[in-house]
N, C-alpha and C. Protein backbone atom coordinates (compact mmCIF):
# COMPACT_ATOMS: atom_id res chain seq x y z
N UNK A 1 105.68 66.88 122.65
CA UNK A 1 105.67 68.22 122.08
C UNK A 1 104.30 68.87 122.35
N UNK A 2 104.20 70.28 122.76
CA UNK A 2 103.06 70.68 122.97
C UNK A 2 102.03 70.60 121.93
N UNK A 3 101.49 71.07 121.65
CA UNK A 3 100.25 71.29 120.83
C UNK A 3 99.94 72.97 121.05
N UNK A 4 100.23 73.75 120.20
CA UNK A 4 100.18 75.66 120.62
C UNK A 4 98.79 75.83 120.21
N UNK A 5 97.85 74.83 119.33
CA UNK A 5 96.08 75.04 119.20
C UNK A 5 95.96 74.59 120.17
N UNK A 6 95.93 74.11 120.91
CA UNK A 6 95.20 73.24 122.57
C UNK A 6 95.96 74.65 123.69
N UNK A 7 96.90 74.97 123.50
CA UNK A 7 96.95 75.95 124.41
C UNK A 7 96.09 77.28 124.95
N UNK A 8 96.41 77.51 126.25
CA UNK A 8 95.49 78.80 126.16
C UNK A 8 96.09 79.72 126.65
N UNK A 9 95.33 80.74 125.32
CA UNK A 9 96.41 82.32 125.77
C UNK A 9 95.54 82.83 126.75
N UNK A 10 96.11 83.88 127.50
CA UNK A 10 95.60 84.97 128.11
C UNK A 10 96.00 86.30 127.26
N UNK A 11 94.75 86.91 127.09
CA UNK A 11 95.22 88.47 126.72
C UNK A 11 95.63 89.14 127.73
N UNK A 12 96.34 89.82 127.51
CA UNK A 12 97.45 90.70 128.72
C UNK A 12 96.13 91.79 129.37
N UNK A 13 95.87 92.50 128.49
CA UNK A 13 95.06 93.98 129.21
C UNK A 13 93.34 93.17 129.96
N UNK A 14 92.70 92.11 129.11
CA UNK A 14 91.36 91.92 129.93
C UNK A 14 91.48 90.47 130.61
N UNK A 15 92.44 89.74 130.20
CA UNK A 15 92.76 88.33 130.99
C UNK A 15 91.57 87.36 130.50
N UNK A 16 90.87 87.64 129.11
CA UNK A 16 90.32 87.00 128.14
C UNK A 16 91.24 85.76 127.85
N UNK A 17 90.51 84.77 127.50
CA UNK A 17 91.22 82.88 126.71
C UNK A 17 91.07 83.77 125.46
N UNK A 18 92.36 83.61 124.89
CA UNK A 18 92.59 83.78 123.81
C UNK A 18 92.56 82.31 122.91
N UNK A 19 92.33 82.03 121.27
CA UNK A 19 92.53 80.95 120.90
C UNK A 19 94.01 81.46 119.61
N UNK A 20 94.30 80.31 120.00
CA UNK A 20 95.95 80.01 119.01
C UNK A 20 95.79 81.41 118.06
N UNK A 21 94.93 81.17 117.08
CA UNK A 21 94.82 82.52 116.15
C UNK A 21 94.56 83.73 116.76
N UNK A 22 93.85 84.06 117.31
CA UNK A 22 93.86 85.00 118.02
C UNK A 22 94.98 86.04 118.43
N UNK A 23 95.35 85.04 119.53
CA UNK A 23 96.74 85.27 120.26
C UNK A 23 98.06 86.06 118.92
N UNK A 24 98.09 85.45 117.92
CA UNK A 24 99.42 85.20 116.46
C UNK A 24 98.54 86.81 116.13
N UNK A 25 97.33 86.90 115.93
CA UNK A 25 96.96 87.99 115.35
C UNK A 25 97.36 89.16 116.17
N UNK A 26 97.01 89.33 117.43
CA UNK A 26 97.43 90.26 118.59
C UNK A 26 98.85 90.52 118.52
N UNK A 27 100.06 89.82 118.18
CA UNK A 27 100.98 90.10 118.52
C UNK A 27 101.12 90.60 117.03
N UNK A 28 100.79 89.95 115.51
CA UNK A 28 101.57 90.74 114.47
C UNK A 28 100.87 92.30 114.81
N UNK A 29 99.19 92.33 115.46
CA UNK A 29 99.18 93.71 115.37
C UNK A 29 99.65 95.02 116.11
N UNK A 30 100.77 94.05 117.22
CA UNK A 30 101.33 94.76 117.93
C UNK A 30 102.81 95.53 117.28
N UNK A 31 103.24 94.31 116.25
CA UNK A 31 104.34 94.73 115.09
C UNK A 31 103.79 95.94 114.04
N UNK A 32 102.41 95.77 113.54
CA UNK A 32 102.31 96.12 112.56
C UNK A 32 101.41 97.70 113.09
N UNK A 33 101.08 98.00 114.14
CA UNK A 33 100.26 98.95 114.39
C UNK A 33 100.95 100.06 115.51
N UNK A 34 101.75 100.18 114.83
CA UNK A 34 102.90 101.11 115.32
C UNK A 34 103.64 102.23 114.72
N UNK A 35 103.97 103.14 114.93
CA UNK A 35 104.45 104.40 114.17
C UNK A 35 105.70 104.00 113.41
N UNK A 36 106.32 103.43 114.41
CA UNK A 36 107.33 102.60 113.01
C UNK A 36 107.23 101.94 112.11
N UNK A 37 106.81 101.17 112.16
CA UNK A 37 105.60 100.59 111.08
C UNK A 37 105.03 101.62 109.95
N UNK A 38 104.25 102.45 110.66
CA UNK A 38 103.72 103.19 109.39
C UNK A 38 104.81 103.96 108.21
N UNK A 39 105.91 104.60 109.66
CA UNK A 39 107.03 105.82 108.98
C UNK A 39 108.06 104.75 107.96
N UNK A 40 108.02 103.67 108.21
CA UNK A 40 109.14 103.09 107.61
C UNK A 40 108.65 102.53 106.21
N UNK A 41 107.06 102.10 106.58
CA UNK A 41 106.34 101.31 105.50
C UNK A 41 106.40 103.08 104.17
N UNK A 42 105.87 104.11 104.99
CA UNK A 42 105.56 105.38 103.96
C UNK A 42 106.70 105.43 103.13
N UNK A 43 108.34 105.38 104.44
CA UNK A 43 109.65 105.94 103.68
C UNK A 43 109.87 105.09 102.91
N UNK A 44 110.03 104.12 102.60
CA UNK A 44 110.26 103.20 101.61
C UNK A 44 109.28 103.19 100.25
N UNK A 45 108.00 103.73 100.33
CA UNK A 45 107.18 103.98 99.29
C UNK A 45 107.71 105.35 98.68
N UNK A 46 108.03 106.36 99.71
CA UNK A 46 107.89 107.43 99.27
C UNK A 46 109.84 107.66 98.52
N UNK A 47 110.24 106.42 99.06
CA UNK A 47 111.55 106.60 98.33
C UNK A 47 111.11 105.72 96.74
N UNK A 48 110.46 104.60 96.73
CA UNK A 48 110.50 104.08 95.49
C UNK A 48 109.68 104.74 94.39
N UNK A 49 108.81 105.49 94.92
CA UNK A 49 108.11 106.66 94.23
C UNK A 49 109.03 107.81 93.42
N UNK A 50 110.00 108.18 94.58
CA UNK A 50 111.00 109.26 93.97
C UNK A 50 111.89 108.73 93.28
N UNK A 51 111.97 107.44 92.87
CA UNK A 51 112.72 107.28 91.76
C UNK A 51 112.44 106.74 90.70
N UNK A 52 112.17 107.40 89.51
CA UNK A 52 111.50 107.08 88.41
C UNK A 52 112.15 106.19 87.43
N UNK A 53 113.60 105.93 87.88
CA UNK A 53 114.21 105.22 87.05
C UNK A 53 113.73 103.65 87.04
N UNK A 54 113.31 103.34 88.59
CA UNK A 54 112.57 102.22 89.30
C UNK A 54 111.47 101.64 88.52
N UNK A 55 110.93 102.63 87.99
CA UNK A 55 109.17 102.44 87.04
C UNK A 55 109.65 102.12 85.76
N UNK A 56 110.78 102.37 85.14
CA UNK A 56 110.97 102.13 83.47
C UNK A 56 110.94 100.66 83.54
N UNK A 57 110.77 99.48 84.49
CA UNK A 57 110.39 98.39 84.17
C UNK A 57 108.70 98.08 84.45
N UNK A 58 107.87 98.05 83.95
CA UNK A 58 106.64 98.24 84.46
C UNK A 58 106.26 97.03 85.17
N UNK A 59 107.19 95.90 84.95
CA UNK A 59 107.18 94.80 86.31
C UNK A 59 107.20 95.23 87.42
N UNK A 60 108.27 95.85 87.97
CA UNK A 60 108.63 96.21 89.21
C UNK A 60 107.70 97.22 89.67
N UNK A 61 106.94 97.92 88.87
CA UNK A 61 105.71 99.14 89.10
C UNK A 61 104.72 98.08 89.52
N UNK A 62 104.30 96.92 89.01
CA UNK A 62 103.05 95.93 89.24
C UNK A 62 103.50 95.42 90.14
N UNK A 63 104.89 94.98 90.77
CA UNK A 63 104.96 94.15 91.66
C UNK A 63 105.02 94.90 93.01
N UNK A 64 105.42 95.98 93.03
CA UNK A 64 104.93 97.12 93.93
C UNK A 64 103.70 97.60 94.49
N UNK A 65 102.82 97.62 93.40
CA UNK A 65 101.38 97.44 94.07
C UNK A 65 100.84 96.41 94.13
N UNK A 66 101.17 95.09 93.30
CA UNK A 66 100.57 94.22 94.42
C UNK A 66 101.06 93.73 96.02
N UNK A 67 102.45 94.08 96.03
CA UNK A 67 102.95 94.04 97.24
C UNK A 67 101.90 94.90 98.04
N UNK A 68 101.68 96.24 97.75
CA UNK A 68 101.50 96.94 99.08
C UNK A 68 99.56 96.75 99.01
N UNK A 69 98.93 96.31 97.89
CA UNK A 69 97.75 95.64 98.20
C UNK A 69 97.61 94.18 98.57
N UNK A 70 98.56 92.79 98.71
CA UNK A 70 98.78 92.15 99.21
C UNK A 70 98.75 93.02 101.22
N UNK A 71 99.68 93.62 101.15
CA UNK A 71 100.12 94.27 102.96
C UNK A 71 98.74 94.40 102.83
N UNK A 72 97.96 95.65 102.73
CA UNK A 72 96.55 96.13 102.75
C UNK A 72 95.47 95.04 102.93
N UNK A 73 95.60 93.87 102.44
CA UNK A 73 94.21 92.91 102.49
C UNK A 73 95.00 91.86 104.22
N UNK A 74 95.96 92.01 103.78
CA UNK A 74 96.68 90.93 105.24
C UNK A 74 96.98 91.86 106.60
N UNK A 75 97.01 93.07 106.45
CA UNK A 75 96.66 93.36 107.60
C UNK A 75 95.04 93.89 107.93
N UNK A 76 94.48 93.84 107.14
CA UNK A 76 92.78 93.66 107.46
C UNK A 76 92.51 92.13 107.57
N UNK A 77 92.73 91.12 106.83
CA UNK A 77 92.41 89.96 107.39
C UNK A 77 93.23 89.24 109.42
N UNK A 78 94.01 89.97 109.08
CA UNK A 78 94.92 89.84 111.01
C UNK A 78 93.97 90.80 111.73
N UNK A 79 93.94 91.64 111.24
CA UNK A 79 92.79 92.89 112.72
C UNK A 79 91.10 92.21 112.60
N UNK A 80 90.83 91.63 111.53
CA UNK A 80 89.61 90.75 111.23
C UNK A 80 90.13 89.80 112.26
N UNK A 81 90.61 88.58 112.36
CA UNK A 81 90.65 87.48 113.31
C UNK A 81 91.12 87.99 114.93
N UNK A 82 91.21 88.63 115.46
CA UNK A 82 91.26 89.53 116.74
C UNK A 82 90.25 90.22 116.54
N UNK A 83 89.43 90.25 118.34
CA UNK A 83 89.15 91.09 118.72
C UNK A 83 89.56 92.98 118.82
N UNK A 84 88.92 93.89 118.02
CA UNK A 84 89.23 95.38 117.49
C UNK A 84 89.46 95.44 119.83
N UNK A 85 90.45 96.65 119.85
CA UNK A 85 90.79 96.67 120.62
C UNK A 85 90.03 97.58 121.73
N UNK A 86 89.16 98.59 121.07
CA UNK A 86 87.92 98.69 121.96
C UNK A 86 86.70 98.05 122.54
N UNK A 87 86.94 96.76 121.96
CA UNK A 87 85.58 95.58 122.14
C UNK A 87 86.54 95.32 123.08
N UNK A 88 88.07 94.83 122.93
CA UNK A 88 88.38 94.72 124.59
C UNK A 88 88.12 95.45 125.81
N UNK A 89 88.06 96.88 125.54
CA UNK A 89 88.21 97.32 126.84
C UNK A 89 86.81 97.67 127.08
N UNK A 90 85.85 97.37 126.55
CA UNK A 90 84.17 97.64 126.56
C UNK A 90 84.03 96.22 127.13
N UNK A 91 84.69 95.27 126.64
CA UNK A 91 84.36 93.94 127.84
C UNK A 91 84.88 93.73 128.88
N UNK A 92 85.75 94.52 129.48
CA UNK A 92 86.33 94.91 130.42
C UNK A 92 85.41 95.79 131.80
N UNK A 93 84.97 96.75 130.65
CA UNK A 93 83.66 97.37 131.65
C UNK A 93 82.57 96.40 132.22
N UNK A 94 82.24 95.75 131.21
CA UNK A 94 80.84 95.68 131.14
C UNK A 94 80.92 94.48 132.61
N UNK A 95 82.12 93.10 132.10
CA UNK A 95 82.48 92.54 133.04
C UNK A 95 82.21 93.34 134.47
N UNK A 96 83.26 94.16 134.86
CA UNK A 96 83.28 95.44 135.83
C UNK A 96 81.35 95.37 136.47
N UNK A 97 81.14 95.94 135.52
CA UNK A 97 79.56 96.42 135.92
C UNK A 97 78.86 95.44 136.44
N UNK A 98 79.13 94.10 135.32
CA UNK A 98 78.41 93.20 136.00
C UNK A 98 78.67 92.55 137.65
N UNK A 99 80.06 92.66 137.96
CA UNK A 99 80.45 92.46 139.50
C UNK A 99 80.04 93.00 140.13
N UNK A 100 79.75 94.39 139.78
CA UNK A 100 79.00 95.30 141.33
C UNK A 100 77.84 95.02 140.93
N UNK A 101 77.22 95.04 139.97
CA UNK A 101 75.69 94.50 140.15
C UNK A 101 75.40 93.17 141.08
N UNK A 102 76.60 92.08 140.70
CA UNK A 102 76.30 90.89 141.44
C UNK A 102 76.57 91.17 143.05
N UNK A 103 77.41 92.37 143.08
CA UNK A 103 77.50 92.34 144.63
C UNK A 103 76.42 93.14 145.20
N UNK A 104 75.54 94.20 144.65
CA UNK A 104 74.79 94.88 144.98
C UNK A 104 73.59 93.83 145.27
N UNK A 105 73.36 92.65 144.05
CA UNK A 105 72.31 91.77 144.82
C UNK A 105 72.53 90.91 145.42
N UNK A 106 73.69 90.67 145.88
CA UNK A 106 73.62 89.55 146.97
C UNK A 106 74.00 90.59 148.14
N UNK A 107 74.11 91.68 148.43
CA UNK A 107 73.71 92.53 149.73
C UNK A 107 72.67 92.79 149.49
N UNK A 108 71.23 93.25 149.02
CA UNK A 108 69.73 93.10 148.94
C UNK A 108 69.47 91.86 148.92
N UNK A 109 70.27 90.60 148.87
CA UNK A 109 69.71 89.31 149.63
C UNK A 109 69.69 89.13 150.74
N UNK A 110 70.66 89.93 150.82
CA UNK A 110 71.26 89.58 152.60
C UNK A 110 70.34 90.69 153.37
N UNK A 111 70.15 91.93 153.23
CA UNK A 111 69.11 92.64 153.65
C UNK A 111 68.30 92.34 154.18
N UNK A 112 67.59 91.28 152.98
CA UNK A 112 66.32 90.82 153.22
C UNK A 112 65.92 89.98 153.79
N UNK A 113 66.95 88.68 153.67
CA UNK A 113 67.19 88.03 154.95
C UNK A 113 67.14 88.55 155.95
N UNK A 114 68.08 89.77 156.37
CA UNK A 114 67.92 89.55 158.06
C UNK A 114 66.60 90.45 158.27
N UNK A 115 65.73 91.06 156.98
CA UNK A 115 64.61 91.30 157.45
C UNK A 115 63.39 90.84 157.62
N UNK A 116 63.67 89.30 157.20
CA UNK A 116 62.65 88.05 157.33
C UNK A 116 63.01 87.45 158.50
N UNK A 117 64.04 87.90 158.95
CA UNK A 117 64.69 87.29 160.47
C UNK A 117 64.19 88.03 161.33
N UNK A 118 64.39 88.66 161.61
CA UNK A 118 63.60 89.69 162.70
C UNK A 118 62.00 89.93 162.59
């Protein structure tokens, strides 16, 4: 049987090693950071809101907000264990930059070589 901690992800957009957590975090925030997500998470508040008959148990009023402050701390602890998704594409550059720099000095090596040659 594999072992899915010993595995290694690739992130799709920078081709970063992802680790096991990582990887689980990237994909719920691909579930959870979506317009459906938000419209469905609102409509369902904004329906249990409009019904006041819902609140005459003041259980179901407490268990409602800790539900949706439970959601609130767990999807900040998932976008906490991933990389925020502009640190990806800023390591993406920087990577970038650093290749033409490395190619820019190994052609001013080579330059200079053939101008110690001659």
């Amino acid at each position: 049987m594999l072992n899915p901690f010993k595995k290694k992800y690739i992130h799709e957009a920078t081709g970063d090693v992802l680790t096991f957590s990582e990887q689980v975090s990237w994909k719920i925030q691909g579930i959870i950071r979506n317009w459906f997500f938000v419209i469905l998470w609102t409509g369902v508040t904004f329906v249990w809101w409009a019904q006041p008959t819902w609140f005459t148990d003041t259980h179901a009023y407490i268990k409602w907000m800790n539900l949706a402050s439970w959601l609130a701390v767990t999807v900040e602890l998932i976008i906490g264990i991933a990389m925020i998704g502009q640190t990806k594409r800023d390591a993406m550059i920087i990577r970038h930059i650093l290749k033409l720099e490395k190619q820019e000095i190994d052609h001013l090596q080579d330059i200079m070589e053939q101008q110690l040659h001659d």
